[in-house]
C-alpha atoms as a PDB file:
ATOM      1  CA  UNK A   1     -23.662  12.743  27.285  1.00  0.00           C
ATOM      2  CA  UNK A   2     -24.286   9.528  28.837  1.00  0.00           C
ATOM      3  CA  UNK A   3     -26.534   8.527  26.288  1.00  0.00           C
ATOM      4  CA  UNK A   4     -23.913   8.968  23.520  1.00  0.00           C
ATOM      5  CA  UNK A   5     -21.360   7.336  26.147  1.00  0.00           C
ATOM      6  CA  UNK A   6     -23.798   4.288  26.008  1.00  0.00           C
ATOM      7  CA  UNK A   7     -24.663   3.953  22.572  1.00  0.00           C
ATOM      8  CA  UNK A   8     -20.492   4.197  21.711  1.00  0.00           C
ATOM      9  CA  UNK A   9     -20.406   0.915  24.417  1.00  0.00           C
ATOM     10  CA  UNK A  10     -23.043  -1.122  22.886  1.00  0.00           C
ATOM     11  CA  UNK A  11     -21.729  -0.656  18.812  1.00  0.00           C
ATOM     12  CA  UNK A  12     -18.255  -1.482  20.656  1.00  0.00           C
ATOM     13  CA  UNK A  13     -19.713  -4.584  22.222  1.00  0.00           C
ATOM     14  CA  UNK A  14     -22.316  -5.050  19.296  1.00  0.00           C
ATOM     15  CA  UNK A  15     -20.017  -4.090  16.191  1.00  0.00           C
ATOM     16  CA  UNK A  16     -15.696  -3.911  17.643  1.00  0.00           C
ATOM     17  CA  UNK A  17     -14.352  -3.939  14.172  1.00  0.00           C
ATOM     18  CA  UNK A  18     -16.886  -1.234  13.442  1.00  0.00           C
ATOM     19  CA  UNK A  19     -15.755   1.217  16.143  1.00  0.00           C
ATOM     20  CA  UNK A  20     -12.209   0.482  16.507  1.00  0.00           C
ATOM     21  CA  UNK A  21     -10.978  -0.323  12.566  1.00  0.00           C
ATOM     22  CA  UNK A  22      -8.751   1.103  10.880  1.00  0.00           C
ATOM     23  CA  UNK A  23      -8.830   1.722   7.081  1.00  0.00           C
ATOM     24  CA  UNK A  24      -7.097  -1.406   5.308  1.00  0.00           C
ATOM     25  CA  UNK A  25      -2.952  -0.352   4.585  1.00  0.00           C
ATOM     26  CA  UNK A  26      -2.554  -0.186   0.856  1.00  0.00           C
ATOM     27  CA  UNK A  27       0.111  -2.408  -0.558  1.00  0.00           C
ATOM     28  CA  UNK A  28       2.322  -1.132  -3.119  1.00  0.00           C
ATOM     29  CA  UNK A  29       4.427  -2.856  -5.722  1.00  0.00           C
ATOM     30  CA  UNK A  30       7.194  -1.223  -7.500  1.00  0.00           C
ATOM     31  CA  UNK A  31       7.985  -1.604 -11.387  1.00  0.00           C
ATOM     32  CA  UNK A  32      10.710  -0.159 -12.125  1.00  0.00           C
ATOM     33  CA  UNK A  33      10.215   3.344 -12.190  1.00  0.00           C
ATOM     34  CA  UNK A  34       6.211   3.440 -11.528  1.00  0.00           C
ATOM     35  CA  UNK A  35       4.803   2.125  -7.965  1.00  0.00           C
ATOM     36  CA  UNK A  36       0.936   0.418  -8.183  1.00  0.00           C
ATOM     37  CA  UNK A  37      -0.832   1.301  -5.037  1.00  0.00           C
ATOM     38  CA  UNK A  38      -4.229  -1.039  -4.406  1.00  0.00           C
ATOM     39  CA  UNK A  39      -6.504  -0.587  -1.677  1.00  0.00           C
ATOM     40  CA  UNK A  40      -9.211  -3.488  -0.502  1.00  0.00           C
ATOM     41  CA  UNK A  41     -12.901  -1.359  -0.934  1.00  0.00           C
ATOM     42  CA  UNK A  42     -16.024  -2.558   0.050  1.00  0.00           C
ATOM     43  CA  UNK A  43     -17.214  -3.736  -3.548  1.00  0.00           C
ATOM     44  CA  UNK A  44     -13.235  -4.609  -4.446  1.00  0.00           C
ATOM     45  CA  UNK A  45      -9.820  -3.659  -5.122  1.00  0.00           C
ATOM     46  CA  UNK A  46      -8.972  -0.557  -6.405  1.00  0.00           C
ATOM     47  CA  UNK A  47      -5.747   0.179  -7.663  1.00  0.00           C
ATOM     48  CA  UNK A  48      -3.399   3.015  -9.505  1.00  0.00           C
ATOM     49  CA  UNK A  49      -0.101   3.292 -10.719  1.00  0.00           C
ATOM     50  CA  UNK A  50       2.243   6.296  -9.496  1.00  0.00           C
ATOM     51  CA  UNK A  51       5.291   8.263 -10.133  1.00  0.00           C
ATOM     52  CA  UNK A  52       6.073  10.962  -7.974  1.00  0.00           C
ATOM     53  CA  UNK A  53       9.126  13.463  -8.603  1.00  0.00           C
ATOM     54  CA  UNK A  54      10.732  15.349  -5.630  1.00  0.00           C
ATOM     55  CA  UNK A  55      13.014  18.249  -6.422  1.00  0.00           C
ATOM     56  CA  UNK A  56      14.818  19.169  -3.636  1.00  0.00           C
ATOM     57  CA  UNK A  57      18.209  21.839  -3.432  1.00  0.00           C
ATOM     58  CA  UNK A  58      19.736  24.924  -1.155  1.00  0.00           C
ATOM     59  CA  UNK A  59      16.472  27.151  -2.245  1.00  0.00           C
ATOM     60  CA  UNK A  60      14.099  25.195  -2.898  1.00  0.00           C
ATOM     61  CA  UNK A  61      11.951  21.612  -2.210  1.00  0.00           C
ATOM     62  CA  UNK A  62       8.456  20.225  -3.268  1.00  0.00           C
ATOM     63  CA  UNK A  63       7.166  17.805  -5.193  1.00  0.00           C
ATOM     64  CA  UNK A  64       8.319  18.440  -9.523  1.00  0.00           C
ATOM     65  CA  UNK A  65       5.529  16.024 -10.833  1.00  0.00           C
ATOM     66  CA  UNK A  66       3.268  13.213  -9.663  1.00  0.00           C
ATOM     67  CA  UNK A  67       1.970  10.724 -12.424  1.00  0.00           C
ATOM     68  CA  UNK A  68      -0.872   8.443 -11.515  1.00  0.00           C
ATOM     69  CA  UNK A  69      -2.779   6.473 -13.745  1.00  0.00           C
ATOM     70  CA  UNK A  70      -5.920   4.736 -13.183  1.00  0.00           C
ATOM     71  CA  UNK A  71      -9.418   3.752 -14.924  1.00  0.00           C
ATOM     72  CA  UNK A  72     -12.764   5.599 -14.712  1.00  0.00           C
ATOM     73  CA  UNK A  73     -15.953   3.504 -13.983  1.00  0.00           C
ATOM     74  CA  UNK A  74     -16.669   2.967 -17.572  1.00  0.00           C
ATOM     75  CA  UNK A  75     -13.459   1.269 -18.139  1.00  0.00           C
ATOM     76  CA  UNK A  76     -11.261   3.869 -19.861  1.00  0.00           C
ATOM     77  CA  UNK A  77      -7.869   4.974 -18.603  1.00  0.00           C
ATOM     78  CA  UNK A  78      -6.822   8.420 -17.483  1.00  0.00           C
ATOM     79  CA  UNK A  79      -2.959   9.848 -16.046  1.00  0.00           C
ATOM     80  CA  UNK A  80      -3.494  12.718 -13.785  1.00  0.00           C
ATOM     81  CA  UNK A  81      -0.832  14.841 -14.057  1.00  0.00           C
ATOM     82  CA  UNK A  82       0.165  17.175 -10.307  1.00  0.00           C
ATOM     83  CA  UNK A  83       2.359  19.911 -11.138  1.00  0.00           C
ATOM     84  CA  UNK A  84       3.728  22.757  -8.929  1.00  0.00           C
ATOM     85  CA  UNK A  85       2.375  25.760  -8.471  1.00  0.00           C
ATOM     86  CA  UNK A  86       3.589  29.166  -9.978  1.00  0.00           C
ATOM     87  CA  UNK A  87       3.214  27.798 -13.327  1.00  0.00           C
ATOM     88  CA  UNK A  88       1.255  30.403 -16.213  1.00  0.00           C
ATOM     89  CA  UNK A  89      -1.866  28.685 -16.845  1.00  0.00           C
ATOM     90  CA  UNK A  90      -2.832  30.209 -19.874  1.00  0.00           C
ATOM     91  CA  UNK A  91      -0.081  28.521 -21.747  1.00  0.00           C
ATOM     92  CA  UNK A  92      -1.113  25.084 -20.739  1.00  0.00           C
ATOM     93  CA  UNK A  93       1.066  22.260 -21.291  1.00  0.00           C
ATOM     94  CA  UNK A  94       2.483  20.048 -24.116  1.00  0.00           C
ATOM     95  CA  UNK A  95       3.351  16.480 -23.474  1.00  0.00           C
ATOM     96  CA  UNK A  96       5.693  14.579 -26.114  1.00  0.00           C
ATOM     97  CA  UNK A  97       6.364  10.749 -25.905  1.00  0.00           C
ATOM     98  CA  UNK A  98      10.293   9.972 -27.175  1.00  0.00           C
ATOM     99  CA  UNK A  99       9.843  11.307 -31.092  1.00  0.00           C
ATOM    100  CA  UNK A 100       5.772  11.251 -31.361  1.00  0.00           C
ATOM    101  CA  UNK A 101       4.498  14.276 -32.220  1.00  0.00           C
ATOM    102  CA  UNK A 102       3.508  16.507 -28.751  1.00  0.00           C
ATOM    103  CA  UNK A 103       0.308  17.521 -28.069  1.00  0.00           C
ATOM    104  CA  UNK A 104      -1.372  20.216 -25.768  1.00  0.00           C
ATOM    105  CA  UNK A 105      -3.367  20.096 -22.947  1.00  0.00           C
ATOM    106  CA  UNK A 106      -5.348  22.465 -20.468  1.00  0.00           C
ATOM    107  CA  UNK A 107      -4.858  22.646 -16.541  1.00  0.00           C
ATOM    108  CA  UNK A 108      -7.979  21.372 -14.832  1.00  0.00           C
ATOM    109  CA  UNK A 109      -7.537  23.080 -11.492  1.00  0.00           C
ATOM    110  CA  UNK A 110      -5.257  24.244  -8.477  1.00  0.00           C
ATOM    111  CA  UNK A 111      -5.087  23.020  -4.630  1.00  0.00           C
ATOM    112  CA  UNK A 112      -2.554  23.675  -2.466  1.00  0.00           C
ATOM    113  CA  UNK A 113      -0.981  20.773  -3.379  1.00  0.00           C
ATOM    114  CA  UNK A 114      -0.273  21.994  -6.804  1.00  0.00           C
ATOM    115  CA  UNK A 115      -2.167  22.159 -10.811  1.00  0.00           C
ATOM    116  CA  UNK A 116      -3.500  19.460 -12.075  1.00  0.00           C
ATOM    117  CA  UNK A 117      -3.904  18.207 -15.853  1.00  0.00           C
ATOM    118  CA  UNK A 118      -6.689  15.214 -16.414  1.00  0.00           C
ATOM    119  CA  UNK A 119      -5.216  13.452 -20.001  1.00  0.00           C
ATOM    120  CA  UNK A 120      -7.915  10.737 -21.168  1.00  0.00           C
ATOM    121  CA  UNK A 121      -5.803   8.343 -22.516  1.00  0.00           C
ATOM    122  CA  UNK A 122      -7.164   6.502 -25.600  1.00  0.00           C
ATOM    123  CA  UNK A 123      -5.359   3.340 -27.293  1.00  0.00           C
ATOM    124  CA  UNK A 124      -2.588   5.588 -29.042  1.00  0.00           C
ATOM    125  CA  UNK A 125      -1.678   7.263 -26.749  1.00  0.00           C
ATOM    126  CA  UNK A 126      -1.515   4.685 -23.666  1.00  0.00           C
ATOM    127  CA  UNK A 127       0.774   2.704 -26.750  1.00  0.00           C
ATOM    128  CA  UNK A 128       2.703   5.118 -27.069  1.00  0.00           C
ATOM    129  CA  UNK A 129       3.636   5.287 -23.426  1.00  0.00           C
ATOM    130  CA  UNK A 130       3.774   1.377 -22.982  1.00  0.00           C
ATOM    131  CA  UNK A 131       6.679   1.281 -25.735  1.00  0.00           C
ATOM    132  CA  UNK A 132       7.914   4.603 -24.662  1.00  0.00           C
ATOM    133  CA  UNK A 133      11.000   5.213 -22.893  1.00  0.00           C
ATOM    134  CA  UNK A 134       9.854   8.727 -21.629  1.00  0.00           C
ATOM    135  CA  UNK A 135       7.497  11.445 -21.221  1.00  0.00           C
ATOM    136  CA  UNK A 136       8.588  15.399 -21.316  1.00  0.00           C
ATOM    137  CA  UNK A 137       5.849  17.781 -20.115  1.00  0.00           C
ATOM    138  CA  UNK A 138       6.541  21.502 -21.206  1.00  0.00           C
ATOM    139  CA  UNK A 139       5.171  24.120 -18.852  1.00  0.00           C
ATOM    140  CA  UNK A 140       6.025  27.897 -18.834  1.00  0.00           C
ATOM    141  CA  UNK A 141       6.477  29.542 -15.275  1.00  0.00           C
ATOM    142  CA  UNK A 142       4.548  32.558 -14.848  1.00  0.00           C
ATOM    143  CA  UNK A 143       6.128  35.256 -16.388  1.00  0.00           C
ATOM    144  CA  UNK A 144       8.779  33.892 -18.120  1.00  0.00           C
ATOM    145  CA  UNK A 145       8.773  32.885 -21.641  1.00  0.00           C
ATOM    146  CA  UNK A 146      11.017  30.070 -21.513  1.00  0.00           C
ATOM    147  CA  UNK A 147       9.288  26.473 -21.199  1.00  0.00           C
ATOM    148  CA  UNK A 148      10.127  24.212 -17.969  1.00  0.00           C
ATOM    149  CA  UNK A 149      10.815  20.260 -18.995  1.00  0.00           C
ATOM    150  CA  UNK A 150      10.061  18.231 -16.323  1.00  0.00           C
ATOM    151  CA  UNK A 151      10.728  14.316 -17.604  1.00  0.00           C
ATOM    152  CA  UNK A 152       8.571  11.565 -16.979  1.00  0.00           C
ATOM    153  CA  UNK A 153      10.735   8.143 -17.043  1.00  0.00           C
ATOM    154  CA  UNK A 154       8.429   4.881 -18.766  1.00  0.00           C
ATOM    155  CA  UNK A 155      10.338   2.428 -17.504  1.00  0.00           C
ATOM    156  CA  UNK A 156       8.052   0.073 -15.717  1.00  0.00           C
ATOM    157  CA  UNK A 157       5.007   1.612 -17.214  1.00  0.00           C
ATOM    158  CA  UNK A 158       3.818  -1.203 -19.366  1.00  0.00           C
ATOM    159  CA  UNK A 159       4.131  -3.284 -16.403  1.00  0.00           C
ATOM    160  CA  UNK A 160       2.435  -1.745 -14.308  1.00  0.00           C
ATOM    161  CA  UNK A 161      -0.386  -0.936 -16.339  1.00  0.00           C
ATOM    162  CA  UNK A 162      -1.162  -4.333 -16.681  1.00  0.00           C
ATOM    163  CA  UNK A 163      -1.486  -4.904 -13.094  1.00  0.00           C
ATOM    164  CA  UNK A 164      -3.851  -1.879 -12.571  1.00  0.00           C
ATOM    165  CA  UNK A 165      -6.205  -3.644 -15.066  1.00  0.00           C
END
């Protein structure tokens, strides 16, 4: 024990921001409806963009939808798409920009913290949702046959994509 005890005073002495840091704060810009979150890594900054959804009344309250965007290592963009738990995964889920044609996608996984759905997006799609005004995901609850809406506003998307570049 002393041992450790000494070795924890010399990196102090030796290393203090080492020991004692604390992970850099992110900072986080709004555009209108989507926030861009960057955090300072070793090899640079790293940024997303975000739109979270709370639904909150006399029965229930959670988180509806989160929305983040960001870019994979090779450069292309992806929009991760958190939705609540409960839902039938089977079914999947359709996404439809304003009056573009929808289009389906599979659930990836569940946490506790809800389902996700990874949707790669390639250059018509990520136009679509910089000149878009907004986003409807379709989702069937389990065990019902009627689909939930849950709307995704765009307002602030262009701009914030840009910055995330």
């Amino acid at each position: 024990m002393k041992i450790l005890l000494s070795l924890f005073l010399s990196l102090a002495v030796l290393y203090p921001g080492a020991v004692f840091s604390e992970p850099p704060e992110p900072t986080v810009t709004a555009y209108q409806d989507w926030m861009v979150i960057c955090v300072e890594k070793d090899d640079g900054t790293v940024c997303t963009m975000r739109q979270t959804q709370d639904l909150k009344t006399e029965q229930v309250s959670g988180r509806l939808v989160r929305a983040t965007v960001g870019t994979r290592p090779d450069g292309t963009a992806i929009m991760e798409l958190m939705l609540p738990l409960g839902l039938d995964l089977r079914a999947g889920i359709a996404v439809k920009v304003d009056d573009k044609p929808e289009f389906g996608a599979s659930f990836l996984t569940c946490t506790k913290d809800g389902c996700m759905v990874l949707l790669p997006l390639d250059e018509k799609l990520l136009a679509s949702l910089k000149s878009g005004n907004v986003a409807r995901v379709f989702s069937r609850p389990f065990g019902s046959e009627k689909a939930m809406v849950i709307t995704i506003s765009l307002m602030g998307f262009s701009r914030a994509y840009q910055e995330i570049q």
